[in-house]
Protein backbone atom coordinates (compact mmCIF):
# COMPACT_ATOMS: atom_id res chain seq x y z
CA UNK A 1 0.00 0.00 0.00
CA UNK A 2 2.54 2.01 1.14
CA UNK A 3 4.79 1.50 -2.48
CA UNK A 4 1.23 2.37 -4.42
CA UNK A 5 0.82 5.46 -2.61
CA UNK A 6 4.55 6.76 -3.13
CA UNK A 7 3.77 6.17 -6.48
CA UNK A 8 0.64 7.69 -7.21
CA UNK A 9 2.56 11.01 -5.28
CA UNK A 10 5.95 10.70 -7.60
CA UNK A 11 2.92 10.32 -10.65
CA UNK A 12 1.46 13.45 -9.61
CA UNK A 13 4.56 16.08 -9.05
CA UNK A 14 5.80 15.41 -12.16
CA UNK A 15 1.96 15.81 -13.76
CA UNK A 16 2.20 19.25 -11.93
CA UNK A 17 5.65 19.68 -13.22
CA UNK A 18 4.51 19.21 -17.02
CA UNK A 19 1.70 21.18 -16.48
CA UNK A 20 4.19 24.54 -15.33
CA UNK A 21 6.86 24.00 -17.49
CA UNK A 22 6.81 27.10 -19.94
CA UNK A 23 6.62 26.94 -23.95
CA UNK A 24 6.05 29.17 -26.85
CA UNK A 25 5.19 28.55 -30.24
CA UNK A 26 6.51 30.99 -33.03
CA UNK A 27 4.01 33.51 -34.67
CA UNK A 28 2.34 32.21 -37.95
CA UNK A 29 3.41 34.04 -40.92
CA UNK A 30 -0.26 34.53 -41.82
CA UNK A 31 -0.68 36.04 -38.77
CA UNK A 32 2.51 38.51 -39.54
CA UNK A 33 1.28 39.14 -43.12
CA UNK A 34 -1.91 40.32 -41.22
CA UNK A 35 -0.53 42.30 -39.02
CA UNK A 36 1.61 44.41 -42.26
CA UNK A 37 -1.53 44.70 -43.67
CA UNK A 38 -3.15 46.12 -40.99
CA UNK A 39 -0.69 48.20 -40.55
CA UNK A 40 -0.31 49.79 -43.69
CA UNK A 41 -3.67 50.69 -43.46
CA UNK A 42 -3.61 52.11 -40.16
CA UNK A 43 -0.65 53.81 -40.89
CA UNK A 44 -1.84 56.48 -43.70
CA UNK A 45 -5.87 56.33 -42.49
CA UNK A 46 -7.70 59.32 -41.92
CA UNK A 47 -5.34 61.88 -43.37
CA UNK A 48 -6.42 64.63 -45.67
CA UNK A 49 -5.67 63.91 -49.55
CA UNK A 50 -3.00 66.16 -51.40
CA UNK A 51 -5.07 68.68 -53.21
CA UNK A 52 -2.24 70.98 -55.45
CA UNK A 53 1.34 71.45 -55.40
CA UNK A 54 2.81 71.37 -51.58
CA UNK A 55 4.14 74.41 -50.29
CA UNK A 56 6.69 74.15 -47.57
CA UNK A 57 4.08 75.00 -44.68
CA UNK A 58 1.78 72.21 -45.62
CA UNK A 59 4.55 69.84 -45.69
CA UNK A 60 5.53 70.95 -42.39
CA UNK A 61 1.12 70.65 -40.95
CA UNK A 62 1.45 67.31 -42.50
CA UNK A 63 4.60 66.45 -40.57
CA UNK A 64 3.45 67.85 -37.67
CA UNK A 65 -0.57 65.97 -37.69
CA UNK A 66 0.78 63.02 -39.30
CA UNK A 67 4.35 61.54 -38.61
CA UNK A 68 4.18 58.68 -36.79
CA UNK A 69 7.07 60.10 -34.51
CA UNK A 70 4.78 62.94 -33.47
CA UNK A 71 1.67 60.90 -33.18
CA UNK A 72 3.89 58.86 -30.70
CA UNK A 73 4.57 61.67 -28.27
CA UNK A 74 0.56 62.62 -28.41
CA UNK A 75 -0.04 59.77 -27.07
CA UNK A 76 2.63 59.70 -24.75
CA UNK A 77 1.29 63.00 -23.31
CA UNK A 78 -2.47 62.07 -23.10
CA UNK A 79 -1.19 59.00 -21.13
CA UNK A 80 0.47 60.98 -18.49
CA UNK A 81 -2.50 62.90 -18.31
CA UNK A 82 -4.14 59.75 -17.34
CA UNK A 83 -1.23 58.36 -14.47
CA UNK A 84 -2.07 62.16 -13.23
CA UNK A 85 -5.58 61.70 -12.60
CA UNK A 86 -4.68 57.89 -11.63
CA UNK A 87 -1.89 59.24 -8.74
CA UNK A 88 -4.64 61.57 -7.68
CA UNK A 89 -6.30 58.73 -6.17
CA UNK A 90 -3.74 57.55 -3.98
CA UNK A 91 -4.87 60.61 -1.56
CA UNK A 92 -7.89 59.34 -0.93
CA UNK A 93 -9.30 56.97 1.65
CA UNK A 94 -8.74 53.35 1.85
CA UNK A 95 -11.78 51.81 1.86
CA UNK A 96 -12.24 48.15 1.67
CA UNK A 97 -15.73 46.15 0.91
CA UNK A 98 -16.06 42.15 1.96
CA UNK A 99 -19.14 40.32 1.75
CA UNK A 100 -19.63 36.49 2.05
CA UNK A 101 -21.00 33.03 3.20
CA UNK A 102 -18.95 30.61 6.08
CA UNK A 103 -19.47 27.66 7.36
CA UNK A 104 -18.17 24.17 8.40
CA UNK A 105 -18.67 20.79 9.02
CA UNK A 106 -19.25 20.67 12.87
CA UNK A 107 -20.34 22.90 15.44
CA UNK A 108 -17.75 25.37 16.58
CA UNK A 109 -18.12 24.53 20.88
CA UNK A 110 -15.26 25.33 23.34
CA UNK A 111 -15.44 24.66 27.18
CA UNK A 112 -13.36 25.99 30.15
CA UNK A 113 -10.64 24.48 32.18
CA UNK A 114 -9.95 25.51 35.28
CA UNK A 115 -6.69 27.25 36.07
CA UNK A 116 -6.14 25.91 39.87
CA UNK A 117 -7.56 22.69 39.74
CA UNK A 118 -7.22 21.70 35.90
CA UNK A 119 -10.56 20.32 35.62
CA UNK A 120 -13.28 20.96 33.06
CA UNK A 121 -15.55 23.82 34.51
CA UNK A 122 -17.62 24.69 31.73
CA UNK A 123 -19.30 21.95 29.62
CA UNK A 124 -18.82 22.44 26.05
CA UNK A 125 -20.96 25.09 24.26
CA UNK A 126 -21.42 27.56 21.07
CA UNK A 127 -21.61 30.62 20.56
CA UNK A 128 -21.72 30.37 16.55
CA UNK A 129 -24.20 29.32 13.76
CA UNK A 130 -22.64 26.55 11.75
CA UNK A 131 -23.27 28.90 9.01
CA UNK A 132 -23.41 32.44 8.59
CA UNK A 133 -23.02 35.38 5.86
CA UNK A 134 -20.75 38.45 6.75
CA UNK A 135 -20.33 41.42 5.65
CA UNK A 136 -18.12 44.19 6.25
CA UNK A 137 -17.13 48.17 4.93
CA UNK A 138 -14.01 49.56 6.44
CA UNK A 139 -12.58 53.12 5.70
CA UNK A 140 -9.25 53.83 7.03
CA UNK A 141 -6.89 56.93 6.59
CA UNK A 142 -3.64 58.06 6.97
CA UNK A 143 -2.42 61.28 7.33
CA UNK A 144 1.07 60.58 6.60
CA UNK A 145 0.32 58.46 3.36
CA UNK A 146 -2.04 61.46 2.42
CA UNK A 147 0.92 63.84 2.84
CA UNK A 148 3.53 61.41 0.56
CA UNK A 149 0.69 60.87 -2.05
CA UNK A 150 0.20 64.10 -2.37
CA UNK A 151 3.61 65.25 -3.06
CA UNK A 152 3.71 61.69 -5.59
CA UNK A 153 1.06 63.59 -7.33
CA UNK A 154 2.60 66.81 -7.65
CA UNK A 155 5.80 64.96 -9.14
CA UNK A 156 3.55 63.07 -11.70
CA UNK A 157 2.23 66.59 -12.90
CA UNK A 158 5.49 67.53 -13.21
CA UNK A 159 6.85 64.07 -15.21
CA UNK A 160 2.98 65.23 -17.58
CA UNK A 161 4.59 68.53 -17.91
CA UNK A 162 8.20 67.02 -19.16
CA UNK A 163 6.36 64.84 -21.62
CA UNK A 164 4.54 67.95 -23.07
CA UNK A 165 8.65 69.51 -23.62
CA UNK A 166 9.39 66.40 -25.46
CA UNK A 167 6.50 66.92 -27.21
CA UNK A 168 7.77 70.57 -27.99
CA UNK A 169 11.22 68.95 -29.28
CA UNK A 170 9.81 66.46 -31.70
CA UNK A 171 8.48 69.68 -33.22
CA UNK A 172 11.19 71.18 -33.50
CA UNK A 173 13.07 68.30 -35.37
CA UNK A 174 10.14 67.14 -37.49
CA UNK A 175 9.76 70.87 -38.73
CA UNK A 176 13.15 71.19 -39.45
CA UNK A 177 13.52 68.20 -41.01
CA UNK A 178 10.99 68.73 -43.91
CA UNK A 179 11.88 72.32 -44.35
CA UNK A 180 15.79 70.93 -45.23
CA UNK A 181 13.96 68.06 -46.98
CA UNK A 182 11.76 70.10 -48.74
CA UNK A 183 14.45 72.81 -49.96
CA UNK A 184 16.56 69.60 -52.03
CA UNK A 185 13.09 68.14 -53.25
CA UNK A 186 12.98 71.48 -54.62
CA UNK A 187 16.33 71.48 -56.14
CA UNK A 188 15.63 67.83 -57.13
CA UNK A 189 12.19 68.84 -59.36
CA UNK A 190 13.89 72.13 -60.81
CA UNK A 191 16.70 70.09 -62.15
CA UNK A 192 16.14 66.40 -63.22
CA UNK A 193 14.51 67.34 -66.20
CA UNK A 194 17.59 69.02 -67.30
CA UNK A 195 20.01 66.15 -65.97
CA UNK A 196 17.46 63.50 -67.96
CA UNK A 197 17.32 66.03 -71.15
CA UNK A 198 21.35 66.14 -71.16
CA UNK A 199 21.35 62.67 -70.40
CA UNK A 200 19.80 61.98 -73.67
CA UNK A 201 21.55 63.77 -75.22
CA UNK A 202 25.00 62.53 -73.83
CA UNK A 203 23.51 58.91 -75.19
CA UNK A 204 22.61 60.26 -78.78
CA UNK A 205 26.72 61.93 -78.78
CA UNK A 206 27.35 58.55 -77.73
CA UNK A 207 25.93 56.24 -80.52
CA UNK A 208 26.96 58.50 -82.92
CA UNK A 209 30.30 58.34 -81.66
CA UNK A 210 30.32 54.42 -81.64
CA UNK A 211 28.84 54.69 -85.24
CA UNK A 212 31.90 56.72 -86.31
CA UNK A 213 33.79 54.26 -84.21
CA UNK A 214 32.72 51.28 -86.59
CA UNK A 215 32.99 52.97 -89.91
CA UNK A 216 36.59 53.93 -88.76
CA UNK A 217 35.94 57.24 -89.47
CA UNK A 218 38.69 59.84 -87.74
CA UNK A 219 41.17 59.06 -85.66
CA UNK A 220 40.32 56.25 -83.20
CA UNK A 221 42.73 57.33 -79.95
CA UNK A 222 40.55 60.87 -80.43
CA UNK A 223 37.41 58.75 -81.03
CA UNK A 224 37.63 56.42 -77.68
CA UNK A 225 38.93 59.89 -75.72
CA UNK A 226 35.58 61.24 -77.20
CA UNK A 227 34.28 58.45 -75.76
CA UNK A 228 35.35 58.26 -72.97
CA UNK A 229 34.65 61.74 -72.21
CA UNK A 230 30.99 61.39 -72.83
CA UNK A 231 30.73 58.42 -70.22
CA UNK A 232 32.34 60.60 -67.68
CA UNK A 233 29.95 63.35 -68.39
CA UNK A 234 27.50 60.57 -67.99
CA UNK A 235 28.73 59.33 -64.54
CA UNK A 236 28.34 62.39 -63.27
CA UNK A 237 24.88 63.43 -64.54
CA UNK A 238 24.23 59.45 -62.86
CA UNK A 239 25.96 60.79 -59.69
CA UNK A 240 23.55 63.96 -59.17
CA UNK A 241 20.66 62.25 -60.03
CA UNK A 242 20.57 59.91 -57.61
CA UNK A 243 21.28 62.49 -55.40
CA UNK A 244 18.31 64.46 -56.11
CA UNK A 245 15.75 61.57 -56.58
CA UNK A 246 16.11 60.37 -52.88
CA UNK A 247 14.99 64.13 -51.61
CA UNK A 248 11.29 63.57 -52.83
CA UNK A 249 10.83 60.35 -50.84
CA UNK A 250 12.68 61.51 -48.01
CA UNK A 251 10.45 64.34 -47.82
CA UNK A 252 7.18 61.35 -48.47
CA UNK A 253 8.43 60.28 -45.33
CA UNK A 254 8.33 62.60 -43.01
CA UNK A 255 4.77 63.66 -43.60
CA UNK A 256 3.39 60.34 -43.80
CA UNK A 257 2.74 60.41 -47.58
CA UNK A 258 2.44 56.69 -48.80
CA UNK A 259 6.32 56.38 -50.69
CA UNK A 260 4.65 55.67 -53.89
CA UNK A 261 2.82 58.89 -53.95
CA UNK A 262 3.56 60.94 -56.86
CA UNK A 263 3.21 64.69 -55.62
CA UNK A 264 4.35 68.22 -56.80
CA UNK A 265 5.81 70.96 -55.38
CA UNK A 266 4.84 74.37 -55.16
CA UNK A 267 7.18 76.47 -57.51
CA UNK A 268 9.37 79.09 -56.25
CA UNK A 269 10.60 82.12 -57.50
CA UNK A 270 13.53 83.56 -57.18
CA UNK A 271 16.15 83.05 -53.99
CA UNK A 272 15.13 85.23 -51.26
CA UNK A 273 18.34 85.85 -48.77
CA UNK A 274 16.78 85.85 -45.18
CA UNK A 275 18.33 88.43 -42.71
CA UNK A 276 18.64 88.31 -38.89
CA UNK A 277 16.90 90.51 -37.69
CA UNK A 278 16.70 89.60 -33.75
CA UNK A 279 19.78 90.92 -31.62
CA UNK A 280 22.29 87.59 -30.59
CA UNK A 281 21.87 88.82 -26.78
CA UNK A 282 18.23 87.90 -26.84
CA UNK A 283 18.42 84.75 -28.39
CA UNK A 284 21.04 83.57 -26.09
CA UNK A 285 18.40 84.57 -23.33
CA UNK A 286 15.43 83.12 -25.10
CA UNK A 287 17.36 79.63 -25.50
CA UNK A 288 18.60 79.69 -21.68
CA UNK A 289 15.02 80.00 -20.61
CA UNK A 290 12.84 78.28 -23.31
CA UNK A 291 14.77 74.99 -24.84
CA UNK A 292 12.69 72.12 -24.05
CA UNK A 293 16.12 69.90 -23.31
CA UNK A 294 16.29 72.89 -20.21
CA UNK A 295 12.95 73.34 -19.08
CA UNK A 296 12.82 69.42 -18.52
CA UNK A 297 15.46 69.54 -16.68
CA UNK A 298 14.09 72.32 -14.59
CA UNK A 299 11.07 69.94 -13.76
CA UNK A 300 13.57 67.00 -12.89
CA UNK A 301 14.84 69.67 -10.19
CA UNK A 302 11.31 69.94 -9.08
CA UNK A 303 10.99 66.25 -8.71
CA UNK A 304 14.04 66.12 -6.91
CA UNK A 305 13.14 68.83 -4.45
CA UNK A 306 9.87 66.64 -4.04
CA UNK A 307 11.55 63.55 -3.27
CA UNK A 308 13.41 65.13 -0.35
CA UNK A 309 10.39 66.18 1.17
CA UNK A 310 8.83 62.83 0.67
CA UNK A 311 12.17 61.57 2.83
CA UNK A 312 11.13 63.65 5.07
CA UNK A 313 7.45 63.17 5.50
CA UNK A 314 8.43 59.93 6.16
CA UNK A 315 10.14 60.60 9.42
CA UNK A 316 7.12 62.29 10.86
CA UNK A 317 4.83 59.21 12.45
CA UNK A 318 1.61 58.62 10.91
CA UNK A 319 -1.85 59.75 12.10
CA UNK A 320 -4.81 56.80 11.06
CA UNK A 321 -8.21 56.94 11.21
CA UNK A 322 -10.74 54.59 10.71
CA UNK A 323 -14.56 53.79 10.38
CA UNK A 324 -16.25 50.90 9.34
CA UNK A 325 -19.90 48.81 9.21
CA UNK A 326 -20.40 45.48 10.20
CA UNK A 327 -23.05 42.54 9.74
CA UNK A 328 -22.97 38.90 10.68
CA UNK A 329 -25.91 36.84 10.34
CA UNK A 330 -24.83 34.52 13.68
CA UNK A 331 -27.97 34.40 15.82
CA UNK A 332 -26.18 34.09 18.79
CA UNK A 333 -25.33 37.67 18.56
CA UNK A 334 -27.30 40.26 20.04
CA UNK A 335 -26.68 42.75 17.51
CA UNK A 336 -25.69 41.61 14.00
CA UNK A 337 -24.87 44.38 12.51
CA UNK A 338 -22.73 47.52 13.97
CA UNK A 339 -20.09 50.32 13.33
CA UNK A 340 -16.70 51.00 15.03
CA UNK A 341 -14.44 53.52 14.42
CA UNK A 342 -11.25 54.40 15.89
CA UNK A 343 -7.78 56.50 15.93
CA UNK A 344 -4.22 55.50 16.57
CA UNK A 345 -0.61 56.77 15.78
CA UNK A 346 1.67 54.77 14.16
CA UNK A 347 5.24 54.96 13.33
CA UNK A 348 7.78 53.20 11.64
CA UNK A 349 11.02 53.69 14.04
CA UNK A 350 13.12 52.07 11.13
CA UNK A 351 12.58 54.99 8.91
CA UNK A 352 14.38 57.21 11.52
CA UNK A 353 17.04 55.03 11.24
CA UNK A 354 16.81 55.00 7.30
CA UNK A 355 15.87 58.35 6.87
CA UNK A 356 19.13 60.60 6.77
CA UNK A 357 20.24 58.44 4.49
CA UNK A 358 17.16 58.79 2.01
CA UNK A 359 17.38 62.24 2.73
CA UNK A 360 21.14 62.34 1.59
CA UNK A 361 20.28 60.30 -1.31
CA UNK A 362 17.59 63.01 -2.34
CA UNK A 363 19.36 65.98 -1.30
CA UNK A 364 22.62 64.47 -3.96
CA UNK A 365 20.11 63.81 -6.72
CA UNK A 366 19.16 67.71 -6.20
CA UNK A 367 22.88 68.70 -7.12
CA UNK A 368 23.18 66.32 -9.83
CA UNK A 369 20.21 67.98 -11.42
CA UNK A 370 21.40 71.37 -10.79
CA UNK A 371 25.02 70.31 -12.59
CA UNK A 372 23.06 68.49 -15.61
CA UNK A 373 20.94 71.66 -16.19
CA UNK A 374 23.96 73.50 -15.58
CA UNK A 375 26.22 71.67 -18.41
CA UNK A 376 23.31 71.26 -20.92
CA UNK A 377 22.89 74.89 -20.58
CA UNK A 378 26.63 75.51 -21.80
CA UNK A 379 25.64 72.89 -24.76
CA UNK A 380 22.48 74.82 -25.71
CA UNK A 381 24.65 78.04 -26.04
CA UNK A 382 27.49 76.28 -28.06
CA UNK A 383 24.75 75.16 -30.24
CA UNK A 384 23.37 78.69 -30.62
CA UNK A 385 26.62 79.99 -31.30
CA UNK A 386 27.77 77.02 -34.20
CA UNK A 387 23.91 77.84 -35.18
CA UNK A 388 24.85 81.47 -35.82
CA UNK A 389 28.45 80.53 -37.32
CA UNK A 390 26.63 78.32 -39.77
CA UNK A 391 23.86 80.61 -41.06
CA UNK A 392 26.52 83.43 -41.90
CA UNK A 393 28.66 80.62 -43.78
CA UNK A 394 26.16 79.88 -45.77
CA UNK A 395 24.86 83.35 -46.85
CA UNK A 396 28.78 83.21 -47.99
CA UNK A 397 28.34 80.30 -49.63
CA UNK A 398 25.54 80.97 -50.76
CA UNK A 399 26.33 84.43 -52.87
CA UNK A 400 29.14 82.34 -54.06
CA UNK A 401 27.20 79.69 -55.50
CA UNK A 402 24.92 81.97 -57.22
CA UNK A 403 28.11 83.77 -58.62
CA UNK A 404 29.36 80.90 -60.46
CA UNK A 405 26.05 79.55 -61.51
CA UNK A 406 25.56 82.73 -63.09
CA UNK A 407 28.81 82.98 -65.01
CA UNK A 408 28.26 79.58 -65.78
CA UNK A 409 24.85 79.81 -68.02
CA UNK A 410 26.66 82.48 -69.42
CA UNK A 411 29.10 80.48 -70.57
CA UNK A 412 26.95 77.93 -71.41
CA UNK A 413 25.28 80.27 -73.73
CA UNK A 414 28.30 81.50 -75.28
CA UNK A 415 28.95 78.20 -75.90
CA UNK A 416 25.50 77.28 -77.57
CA UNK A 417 25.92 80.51 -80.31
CA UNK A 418 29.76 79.22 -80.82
CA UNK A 419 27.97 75.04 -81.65
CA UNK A 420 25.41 76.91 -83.66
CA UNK A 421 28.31 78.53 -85.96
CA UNK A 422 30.03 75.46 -85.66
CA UNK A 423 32.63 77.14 -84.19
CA UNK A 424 33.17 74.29 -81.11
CA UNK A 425 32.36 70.32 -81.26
CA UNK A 426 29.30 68.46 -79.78
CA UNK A 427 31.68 67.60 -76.68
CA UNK A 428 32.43 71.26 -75.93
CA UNK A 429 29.11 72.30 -75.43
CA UNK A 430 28.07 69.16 -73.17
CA UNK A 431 30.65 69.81 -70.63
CA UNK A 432 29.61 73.06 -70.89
CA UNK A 433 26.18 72.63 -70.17
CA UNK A 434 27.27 69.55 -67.75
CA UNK A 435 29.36 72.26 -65.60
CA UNK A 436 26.15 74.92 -65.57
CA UNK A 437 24.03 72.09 -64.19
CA UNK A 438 25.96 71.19 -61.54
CA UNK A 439 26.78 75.13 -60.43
CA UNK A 440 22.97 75.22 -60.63
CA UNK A 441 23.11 72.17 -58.13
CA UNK A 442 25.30 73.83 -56.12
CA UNK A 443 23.80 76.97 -56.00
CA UNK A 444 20.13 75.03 -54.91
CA UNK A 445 21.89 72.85 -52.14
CA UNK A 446 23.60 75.67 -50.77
CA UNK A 447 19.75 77.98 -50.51
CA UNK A 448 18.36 74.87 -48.64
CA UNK A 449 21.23 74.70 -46.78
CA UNK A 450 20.50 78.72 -46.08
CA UNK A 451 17.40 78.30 -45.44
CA UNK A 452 17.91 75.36 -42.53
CA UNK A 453 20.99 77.24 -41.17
CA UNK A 454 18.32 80.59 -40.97
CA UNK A 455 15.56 78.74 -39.29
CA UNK A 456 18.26 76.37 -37.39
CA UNK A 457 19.30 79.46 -35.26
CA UNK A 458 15.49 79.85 -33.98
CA UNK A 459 15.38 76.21 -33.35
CA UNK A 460 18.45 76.69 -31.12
CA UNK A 461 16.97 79.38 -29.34
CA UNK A 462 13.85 77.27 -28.39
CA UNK A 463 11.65 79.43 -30.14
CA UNK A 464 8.06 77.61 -31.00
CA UNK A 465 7.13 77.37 -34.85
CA UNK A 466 3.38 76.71 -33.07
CA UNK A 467 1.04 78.31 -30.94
CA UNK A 468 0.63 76.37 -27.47
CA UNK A 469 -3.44 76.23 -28.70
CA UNK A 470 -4.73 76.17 -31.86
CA UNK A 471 -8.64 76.72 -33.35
CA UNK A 472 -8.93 73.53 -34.74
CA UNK A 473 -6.65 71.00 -36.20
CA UNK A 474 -6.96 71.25 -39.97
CA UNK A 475 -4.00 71.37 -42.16
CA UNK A 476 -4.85 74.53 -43.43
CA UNK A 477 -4.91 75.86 -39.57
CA UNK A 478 -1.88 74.18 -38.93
CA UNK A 479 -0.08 75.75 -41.88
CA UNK A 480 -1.27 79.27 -41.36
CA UNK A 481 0.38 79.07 -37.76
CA UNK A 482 3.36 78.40 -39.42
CA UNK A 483 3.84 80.05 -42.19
CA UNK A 484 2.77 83.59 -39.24
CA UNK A 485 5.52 82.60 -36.81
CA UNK A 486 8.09 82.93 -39.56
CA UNK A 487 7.20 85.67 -40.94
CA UNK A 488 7.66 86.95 -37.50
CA UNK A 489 10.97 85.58 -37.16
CA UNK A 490 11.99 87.29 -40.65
CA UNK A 491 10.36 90.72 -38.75
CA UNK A 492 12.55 90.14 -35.71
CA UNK A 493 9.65 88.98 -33.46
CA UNK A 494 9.95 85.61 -31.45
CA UNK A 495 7.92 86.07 -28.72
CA UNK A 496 4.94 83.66 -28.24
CA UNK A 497 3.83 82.20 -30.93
CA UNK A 498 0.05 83.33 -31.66
């Protein structure tokens, strides 16, 4: 019997070992092909259509409603929103609602023995129903957890309030992202048909080379030079094309356009040459005091500060009340139901022990946030100042770019009337036309580089493209806002946005 029941026992722990041990089965690909097509629904659903050639400021209010980046820290804000309202809770009451049936098997009887001469002096007897229902409602609170939830709470508004900085950072980026992307899709549209037109031609010069070539017509060391000169113009062409095409999809993107969109750009006339107009001083203030990188780390010195006074709080002992309603259905009782309510003081005497050392601890994490905001304040002003070094390098390079672009279409043009008279070969006026497309390159790259080095310097300062509020959240809302703050900045203004 004895063998039997050691092994029905060894049967069952190693049934209840099976039954824990842990396994997982990969995921289906049907059920990852789902999920991709799910998501590239979800992904571009609900957005407004393109209606027209994009302008600069829609592509930014498309970044800004629709990048996935963006949408991310949305809902990372509206979530902290809700751990705010959930932390709120802590200072309230604990209250605590039981209800239910007992029983057992016997009667629950006791007797008494005496003390002196250890004999039975009560005979056995209840004072209990075998079964009963119970019910109880018990509200207890402390003032001391009160005190430490409600400084928990004030640190979780703060930790909403760093989320909504982040949230001021990602729209910085994503702005200036698309306006850099958007400045060499720009380029990219004004100039591929001239780099495909060329192209073709370079190809035609080309076969009519090799033709030449096979009739062994002219010299053949000049022929293969020829040659080889027209697949170098070729390579090149090849070279800024592919630099060019990748701007457009870039720019797809980062405002959630679909990548096989086909979309226009809104034509521009002209190379405007922004001007500061804002003194240096003030954006060096304006940085020190608005950044988001800073102003987090001004609330992590609030939380900080908070956490020492939590330390604190916890030396003090705590203050409890309580009140709560009974019932049990025993008839034995005289009254079934009742309330009792009471006060005490407790305290933890460990946490005096503990407690200089959390305070310490808090106090140190005070000064490290002080020396972080401290040194990220000298990075913010380096960054202003390389900001400021960088937008007057490239009005330089700028003027310069446009200088040689200009002398070289007139070149190029000199060089058409001179193929026209027949005064130059085919080859001449190629490399010619090869050299004005790629000062024309130039010149475009080095405007969108102006124009991000102009609106880098704002950035840097911690200036806001947006409004902290806005009507409604159209696109067309969205891109008046702010297409008005920088017209501001080009007016010298950067005070709130409005």
């Amino acid at each position: 019997m004895t063998n039997n029941y050691k092994a029905f026992a060894a049967s069952l722990l190693a049934l209840a070992i099976s039954g824990c041990a842990v396994t997982s089965q990969p995921i289906d690909k049907s059920v990852s092909e789902e999920r991709a097509r799910t998501d590239l629904q979800t992904m571009f659903q609900g957005q407004e259509p393109l209606s027209g050639p994009l302008t600069l400021h829609q592509a930014m209010a498309r970044a800004v409603k629709y990048n996935l980046e963006a949408r991310l820290k949305v809902m990372e804000q509206a979530m902290a929103e809700r751990q705010l309202d959930l932390a709120s809770f802590d200072m309230l009451p604990r209250m605590a609602l039981s209800a239910g049936y007992a029983g057992r098997n016997n009667v629950s009887a006791s007797s008494s023995q005496s003390i002196e001469t250890g004999t039975q002096s009560l005979e056995p007897s209840t004072s209990q129903d075998r079964d009963r229902g119970v019910a109880d409602l018990t509200m207890v609170w402390n003032v001391l957890d009160f005190g430490v939830a409600y400084v928990s709470a004030k640190q979780q508004a703060d930790q909403r309030l760093i989320v909504e900085e982040r949230r001021r950072k990602v729209i910085h980026t994503i702005t200036q992202d698309v306006r850099s992307a958007y400045w060499r899709a720009v380029a990219a549209e004004r100039l591929l048909k001239q780099i495909d037109s060329l192209m073709g031609r370079v190809e035609q010069a080309r076969e009519n080379s090799r033709h030449m070539s096979n009739q062994r017509i002219g010299d053949a060391v000049q022929v293969l030079a020829y040659q080889r000169a027209l697949i170098e113009a070729t390579r090149q062409l090849e070279d800024q094309r592919r630099a060019l095409t990748l701007a457009k999809t870039e720019l797809a993107a980062l405002i959630n356009l679909p990548l096989s969109t086909s979309y226009q750009l809104a034509s521009t006339e002209g190379y405007s040459v922004p001007e500061l107009k804002v003194d240096f001083t003030r954006l060096e203030q304006q940085a020190l005091a608005s950044r988001p990188e800073l102003r987090e780390q001004d609330y992590q010195a609030r939380i900080s500060a908070a956490e020492t006074r939590k330390a604190m709080l916890r030396l003090l002992p705590g203050l409890e009340f309580s009140a709560g309603g009974h019932y049990d259905s025993n008839s034995f009782l005289v009254n079934q139901s009742w309330a009792d309510y009471g006060v005490k003081v407790t305290w933890n005497l460990f946490n005096v022990l503990s407690a200089p050392a959390a305070i310490d601890v808090a106090k140190a994490g005070q000064k490290v946030a002080d020396a972080r905001r401290q040194a990220m304040s000298m990075a913010v002003l380096a960054q202003l100042y390389v900001a400021n070094a960088n937008f007057h390098e490239a009005q330089r390079q700028f003027q310069t770019s446009q200088q040689l672009a200009d002398l070289d279409g007139q070149i190029a043009e000199q060089l058409r009337n001179r193929y026209s008279t027949q005064s130059i070969g085919e080859l001449e006026l190629i490399q010619g036309e090869l050299n004005t497309l790629q000062a024309q390159l130039k010149r475009d790259l080095s405007y969108a580089d102006l124009r991000n080095a102009y609106s880098q310097l704002f950035i840097s300062a911690g200036v806001d493209p947006l409004p902290d509020a806005l009507p409604d959240a159209n696109l067309s809302t969205i891109a008046g806002a702010l297409a008005n703050s920088e017209s501001r900045w080009e007016n010298g203004d950067i005070g709130t946005a409005k």
